[in-house]
Protein backbone atom coordinates (compact mmCIF):
# COMPACT_ATOMS: atom_id res chain seq x y z
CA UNK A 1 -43.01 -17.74 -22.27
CA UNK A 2 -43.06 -15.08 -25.24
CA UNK A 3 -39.80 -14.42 -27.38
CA UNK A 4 -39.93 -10.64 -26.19
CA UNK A 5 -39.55 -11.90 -22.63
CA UNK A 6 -36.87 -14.71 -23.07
CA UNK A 7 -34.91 -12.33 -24.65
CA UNK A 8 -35.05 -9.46 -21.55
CA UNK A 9 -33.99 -12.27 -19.53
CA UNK A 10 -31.03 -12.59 -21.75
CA UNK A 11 -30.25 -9.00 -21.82
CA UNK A 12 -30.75 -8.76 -17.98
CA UNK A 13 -28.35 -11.49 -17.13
CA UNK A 14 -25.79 -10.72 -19.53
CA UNK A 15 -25.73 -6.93 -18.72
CA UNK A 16 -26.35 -6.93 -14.60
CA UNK A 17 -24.08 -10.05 -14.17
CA UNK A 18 -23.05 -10.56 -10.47
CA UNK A 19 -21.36 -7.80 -9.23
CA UNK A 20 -17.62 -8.53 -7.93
CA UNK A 21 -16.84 -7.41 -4.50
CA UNK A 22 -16.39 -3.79 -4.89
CA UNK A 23 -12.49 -2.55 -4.16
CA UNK A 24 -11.46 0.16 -1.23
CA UNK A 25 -8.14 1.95 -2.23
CA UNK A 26 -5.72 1.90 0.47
CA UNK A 27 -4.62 5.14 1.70
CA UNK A 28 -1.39 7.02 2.20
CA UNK A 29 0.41 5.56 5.47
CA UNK A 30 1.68 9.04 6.54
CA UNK A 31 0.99 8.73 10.06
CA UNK A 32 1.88 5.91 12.25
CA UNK A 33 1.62 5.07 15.96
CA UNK A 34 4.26 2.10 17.23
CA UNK A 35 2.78 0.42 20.88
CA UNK A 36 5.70 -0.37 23.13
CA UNK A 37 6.53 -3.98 22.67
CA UNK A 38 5.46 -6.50 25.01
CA UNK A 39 8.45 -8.75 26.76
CA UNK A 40 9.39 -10.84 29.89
CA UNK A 41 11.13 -9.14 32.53
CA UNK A 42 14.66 -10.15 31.21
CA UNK A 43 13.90 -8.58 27.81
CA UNK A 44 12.57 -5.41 29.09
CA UNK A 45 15.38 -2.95 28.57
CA UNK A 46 15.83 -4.67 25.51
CA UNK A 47 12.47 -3.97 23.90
CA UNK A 48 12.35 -0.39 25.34
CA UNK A 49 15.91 0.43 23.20
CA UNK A 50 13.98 -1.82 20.07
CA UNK A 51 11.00 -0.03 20.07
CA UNK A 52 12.76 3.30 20.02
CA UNK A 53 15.25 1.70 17.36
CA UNK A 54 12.12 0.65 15.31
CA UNK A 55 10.83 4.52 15.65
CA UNK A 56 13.70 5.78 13.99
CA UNK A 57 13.83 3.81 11.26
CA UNK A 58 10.34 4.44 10.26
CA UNK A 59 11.27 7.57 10.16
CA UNK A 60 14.79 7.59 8.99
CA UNK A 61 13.28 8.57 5.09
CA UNK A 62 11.03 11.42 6.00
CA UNK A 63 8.60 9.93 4.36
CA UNK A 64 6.15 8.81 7.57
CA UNK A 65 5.27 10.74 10.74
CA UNK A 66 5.22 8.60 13.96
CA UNK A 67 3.67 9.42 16.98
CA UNK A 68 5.82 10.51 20.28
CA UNK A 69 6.79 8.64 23.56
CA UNK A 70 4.90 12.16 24.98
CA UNK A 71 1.69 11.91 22.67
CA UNK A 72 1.19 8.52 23.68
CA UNK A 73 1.26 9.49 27.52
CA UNK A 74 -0.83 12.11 26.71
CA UNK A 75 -3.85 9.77 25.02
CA UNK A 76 -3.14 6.90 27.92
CA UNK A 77 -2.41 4.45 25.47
CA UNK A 78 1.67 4.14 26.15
CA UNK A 79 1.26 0.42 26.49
CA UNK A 80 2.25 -3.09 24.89
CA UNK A 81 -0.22 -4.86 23.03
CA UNK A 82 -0.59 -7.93 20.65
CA UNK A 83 -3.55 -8.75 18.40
CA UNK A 84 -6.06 -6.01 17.98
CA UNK A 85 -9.31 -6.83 16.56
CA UNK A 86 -10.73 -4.30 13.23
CA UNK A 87 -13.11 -2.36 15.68
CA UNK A 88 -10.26 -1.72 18.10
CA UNK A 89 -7.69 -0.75 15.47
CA UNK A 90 -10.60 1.81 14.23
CA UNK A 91 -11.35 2.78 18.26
CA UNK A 92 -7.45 3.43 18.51
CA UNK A 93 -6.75 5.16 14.92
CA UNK A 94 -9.22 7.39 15.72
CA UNK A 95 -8.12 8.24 18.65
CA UNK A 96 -4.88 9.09 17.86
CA UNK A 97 -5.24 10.03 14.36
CA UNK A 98 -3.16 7.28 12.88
CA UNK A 99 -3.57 5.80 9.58
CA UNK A 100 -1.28 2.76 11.06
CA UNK A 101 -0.93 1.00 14.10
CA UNK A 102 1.73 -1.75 14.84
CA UNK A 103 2.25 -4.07 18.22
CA UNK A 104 4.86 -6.45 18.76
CA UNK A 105 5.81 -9.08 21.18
CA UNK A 106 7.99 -11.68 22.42
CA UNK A 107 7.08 -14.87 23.43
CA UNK A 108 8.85 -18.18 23.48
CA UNK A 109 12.19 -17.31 22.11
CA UNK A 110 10.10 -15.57 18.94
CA UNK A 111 8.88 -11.57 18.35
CA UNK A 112 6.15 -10.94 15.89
CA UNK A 113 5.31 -7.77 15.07
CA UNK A 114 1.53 -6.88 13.09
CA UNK A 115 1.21 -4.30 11.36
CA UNK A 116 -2.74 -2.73 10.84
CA UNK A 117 -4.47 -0.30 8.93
CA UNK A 118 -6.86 2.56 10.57
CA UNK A 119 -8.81 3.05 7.30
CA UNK A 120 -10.49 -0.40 7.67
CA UNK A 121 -8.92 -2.20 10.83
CA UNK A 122 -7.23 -4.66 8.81
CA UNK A 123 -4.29 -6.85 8.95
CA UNK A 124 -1.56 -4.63 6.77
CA UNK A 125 1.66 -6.81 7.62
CA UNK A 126 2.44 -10.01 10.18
CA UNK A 127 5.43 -11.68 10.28
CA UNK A 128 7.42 -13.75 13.11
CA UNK A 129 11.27 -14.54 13.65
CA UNK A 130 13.07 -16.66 16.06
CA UNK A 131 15.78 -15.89 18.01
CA UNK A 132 18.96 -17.77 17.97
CA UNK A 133 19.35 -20.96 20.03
CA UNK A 134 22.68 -20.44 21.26
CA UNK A 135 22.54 -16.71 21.95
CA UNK A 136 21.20 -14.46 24.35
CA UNK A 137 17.38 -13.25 23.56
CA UNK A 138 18.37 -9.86 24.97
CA UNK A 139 21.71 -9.57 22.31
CA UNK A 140 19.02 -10.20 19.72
CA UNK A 141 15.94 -8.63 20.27
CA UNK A 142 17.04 -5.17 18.68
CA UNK A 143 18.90 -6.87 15.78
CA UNK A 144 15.33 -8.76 15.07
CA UNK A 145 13.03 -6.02 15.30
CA UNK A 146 15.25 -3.88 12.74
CA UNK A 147 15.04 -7.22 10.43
CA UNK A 148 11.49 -6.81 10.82
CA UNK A 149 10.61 -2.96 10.63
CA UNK A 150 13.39 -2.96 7.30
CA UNK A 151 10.88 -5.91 5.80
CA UNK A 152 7.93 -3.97 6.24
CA UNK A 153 8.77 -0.40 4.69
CA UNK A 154 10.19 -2.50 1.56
CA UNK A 155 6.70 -4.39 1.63
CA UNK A 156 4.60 -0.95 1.33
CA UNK A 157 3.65 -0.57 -1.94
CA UNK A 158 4.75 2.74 -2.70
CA UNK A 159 7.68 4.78 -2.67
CA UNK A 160 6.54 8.31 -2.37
CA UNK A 161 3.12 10.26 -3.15
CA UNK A 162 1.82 13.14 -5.67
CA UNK A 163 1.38 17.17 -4.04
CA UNK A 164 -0.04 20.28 -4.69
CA UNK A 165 2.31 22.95 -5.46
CA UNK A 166 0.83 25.67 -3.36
CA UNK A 167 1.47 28.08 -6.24
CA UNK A 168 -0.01 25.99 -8.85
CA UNK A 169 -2.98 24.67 -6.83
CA UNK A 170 -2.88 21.19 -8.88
CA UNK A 171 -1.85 18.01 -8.83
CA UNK A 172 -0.92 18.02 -12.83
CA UNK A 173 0.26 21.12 -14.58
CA UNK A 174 1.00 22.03 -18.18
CA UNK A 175 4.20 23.45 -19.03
CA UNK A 176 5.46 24.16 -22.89
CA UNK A 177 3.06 21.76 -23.86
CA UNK A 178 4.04 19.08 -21.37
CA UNK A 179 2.55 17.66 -18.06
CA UNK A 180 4.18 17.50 -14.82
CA UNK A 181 3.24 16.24 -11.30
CA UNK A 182 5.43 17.46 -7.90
CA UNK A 183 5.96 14.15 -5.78
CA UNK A 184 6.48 13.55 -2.10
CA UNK A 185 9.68 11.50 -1.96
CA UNK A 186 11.40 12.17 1.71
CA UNK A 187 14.80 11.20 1.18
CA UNK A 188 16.24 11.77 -2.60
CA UNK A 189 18.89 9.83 -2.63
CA UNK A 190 19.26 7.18 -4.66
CA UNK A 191 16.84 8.95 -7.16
CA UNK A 192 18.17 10.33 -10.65
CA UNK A 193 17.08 12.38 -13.18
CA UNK A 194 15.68 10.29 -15.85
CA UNK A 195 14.67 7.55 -13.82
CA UNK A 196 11.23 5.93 -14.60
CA UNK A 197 7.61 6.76 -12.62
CA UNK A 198 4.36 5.08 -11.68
CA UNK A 199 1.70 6.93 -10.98
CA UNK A 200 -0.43 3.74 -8.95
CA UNK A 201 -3.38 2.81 -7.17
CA UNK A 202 -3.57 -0.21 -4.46
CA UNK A 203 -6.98 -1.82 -4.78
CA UNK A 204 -8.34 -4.25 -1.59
CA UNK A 205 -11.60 -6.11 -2.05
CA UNK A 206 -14.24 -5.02 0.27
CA UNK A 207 -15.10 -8.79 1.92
CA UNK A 208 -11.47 -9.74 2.40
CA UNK A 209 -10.54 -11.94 5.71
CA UNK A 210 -8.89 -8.69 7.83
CA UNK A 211 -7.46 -11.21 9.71
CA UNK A 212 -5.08 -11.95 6.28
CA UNK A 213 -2.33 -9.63 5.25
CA UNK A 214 -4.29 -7.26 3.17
CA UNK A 215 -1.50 -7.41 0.19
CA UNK A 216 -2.23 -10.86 -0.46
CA UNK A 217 -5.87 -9.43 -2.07
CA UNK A 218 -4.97 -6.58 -3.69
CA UNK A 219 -4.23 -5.67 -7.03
CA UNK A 220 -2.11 -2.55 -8.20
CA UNK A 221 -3.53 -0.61 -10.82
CA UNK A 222 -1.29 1.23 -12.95
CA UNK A 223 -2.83 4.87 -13.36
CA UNK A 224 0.25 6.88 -15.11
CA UNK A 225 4.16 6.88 -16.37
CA UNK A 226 6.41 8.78 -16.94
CA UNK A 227 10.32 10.23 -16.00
CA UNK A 228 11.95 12.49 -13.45
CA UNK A 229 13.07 15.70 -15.04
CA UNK A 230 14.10 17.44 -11.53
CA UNK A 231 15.30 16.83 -8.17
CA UNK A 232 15.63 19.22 -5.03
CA UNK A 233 15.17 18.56 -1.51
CA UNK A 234 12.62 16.24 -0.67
CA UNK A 235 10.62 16.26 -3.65
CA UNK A 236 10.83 15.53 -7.58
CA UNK A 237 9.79 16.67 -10.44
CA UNK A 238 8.46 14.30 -12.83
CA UNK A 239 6.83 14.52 -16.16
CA UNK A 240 3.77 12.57 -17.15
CA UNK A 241 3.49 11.02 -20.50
CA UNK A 242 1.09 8.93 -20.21
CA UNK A 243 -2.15 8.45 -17.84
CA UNK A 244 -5.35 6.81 -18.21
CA UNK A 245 -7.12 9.93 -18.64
CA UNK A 246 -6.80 13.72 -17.63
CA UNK A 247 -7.92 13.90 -14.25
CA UNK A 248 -6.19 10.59 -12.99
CA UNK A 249 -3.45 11.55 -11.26
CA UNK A 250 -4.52 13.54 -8.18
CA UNK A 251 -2.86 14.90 -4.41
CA UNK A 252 -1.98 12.18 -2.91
CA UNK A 253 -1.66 9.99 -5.22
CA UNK A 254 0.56 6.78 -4.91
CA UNK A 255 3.80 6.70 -6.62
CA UNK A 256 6.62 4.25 -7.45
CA UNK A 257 9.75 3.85 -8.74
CA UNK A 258 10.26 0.58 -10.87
CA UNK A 259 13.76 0.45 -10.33
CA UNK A 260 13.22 1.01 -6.53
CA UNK A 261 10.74 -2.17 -6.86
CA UNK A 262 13.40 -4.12 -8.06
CA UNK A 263 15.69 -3.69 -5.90
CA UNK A 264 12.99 -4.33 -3.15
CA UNK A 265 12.30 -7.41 -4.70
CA UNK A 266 15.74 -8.43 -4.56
CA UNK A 267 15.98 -7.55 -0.82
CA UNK A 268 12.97 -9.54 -0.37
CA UNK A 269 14.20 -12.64 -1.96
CA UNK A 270 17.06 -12.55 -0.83
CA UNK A 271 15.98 -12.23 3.22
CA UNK A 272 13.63 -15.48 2.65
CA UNK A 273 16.07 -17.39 1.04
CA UNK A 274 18.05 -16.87 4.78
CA UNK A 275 14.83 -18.23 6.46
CA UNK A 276 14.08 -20.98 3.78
CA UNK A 277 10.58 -19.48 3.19
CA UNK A 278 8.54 -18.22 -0.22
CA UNK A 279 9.62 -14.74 -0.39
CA UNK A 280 7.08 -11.28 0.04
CA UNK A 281 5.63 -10.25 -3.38
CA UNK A 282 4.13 -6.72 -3.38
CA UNK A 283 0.31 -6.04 -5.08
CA UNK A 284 -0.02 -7.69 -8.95
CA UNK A 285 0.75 -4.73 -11.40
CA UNK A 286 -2.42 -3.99 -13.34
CA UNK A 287 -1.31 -1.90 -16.90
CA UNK A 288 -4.87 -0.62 -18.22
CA UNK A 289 -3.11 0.92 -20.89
CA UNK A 290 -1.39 -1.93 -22.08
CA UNK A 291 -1.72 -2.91 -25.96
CA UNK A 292 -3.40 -6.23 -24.33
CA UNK A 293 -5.54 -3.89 -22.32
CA UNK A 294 -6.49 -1.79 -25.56
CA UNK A 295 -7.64 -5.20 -27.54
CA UNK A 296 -9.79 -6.10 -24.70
CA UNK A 297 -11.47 -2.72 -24.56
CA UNK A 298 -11.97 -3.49 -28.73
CA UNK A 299 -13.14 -6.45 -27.80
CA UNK A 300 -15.82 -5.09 -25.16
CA UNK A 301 -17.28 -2.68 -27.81
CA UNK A 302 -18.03 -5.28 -30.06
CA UNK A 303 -19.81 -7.31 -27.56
CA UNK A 304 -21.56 -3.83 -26.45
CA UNK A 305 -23.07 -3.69 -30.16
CA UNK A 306 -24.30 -7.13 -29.78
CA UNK A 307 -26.13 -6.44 -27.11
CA UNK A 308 -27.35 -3.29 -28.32
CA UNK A 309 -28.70 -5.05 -31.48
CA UNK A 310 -30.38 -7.68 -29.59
CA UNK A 311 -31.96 -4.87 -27.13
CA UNK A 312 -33.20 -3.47 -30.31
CA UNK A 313 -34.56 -7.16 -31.56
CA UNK A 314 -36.34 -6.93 -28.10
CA UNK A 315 -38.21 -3.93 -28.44
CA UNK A 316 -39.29 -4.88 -32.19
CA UNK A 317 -41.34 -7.85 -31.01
């Protein structure tokens, strides 16, 4: 084999190495339909007052639209369910227009409730809990399913979302030399001004197991920071400082509030150190404009001007 060749096979492998699975961002969870929950006959009552108990406190933060006893009626689909496979959770999100579907049921002296996203039919959220030995399943069925809907808002991965001020028509404006960004927050409270932003982005591998919990693949990618400079009703005001690059931050894109996260986090831990299990992590934190990020882009140009000298050593033969 020639010299010229052997080194086009170099070139090729090291520039077209294989590709990694290719990641789907996860979208906004605005809307959400809840399926009545399945129970015995003794526990009926009791998971018709825990589903509509699990309603409102989805909804509790303005921050997530959930479909009505009425709508549900209206589509035929005001039923229980349990397990729903990715083409049904598509066939049912698409139906109703949901971007998240959730089923629970008792069974055994346990409820689980799954939690599933339209975009892909994944698995978004599972978890299980027992009910006490010594107590009545129908004094605790309510009191579990709160446990349960609580653990999954503080396991979504955001806090609140960027908008489009209608009379600014952008995501990111200028402003005495400054950028802002209007957010989506529901509920203020809580919320100061000053307090620290992320401007993120959930990443899911394409070939994941949608039969896992779709956090435990993803990575977070941290596209922007900065502080909130304003607060009125429902929404802040929040000035970027710093973003990967100009056209980054966009409508509806994810945001979080680090201080939020760690109180989350605390929750979290916390509520599994009750049950004796690992605790709930949310998405790895990806900084791509972190100093170590900036060496490693340093580091990629030099190797990019190794290869282009050897390309050039290939052609010259």
């Amino acid at each position: 084999m020639s010299m010229k060749k052997v080194l086009w096979i170099f070139l090729f492998v090291v520039l077209c190495p294989p590709s990694f699975a290719k990641a789907e961002k996860l979208d906004l969870m605005r809307r959400w339909v809840v399926f009545p929950f399945e129970a015995d006959e003794t526990l009926k009552v009791a998971a018709d007052n825990a589903w509509w108990k699990s309603r409102e406190r989805l909804t509790a933060k303005k921050k997530y639209l959930v479909a009505s006893r009425q709508f549900l009626m209206q589509k035929d689909v005001l039923q229980p369910r349990r397990e729903l496979k990715p083409e049904d959770v598509k066939l049912l999100a698409n139906l109703l227009d949901a971007n998240v579907l959730v089923t629970g049921y008792a069974e055994q002296r346990q409820f689980t409730m799954n939690v599933y996203l339209a975009q892909n039919g994944a698995l978004f959220w599972s978890k299980q809990l027992g009910f006490h030995p010594s107590l009545k399943a129908s004094d605790q069925l309510e009191l579990i399913t709160e446990k349960l809907t609580q653990e999954l808002l503080a396991i979504i991965p955001y806090q609140a979302f960027t908008i489009v001020d209608p009379l600014i028509g952008k995501a990111v404006y200028e402003e005495v030399g400054k950028k802002y960004a209007v957010i989506d927050v529901g509920v203020t409270d809580g919320l100061t001004v000053g307090m620290d932003v992320q401007w993120t982005a959930v990443n899911m591998p394409e070939d994941f197991d949608k039969r896992r919990p779709v956090l435990s693949d993803s990575k977070m990618i941290l596209l922007g920071e900065g502080k909130i400079t304003k607060i009125k009703r429902g929404i802040v005001i929040a000035e970027l400082q710093r973003a990967i690059s100009n056209d980054t931050i966009t409508e509806k894109t994810m945001v979080r509030f680090p201080q939020e996260i760690e109180k989350i986090q605390s929750y979290l831990s916390i509520e599994a150190s009750k049950e004796r299990i690992a605790p709930e992590i949310l998405p790895t934190l990806i900084n791509p404009v972190s100093p170590e990020s900036n060496n490693a882009k340093k580091n990629s140009l030099i190797f990019g001007t190794i290869l282009s000298i050897l390309g050039i050593l290939a052609l010259a033969f």
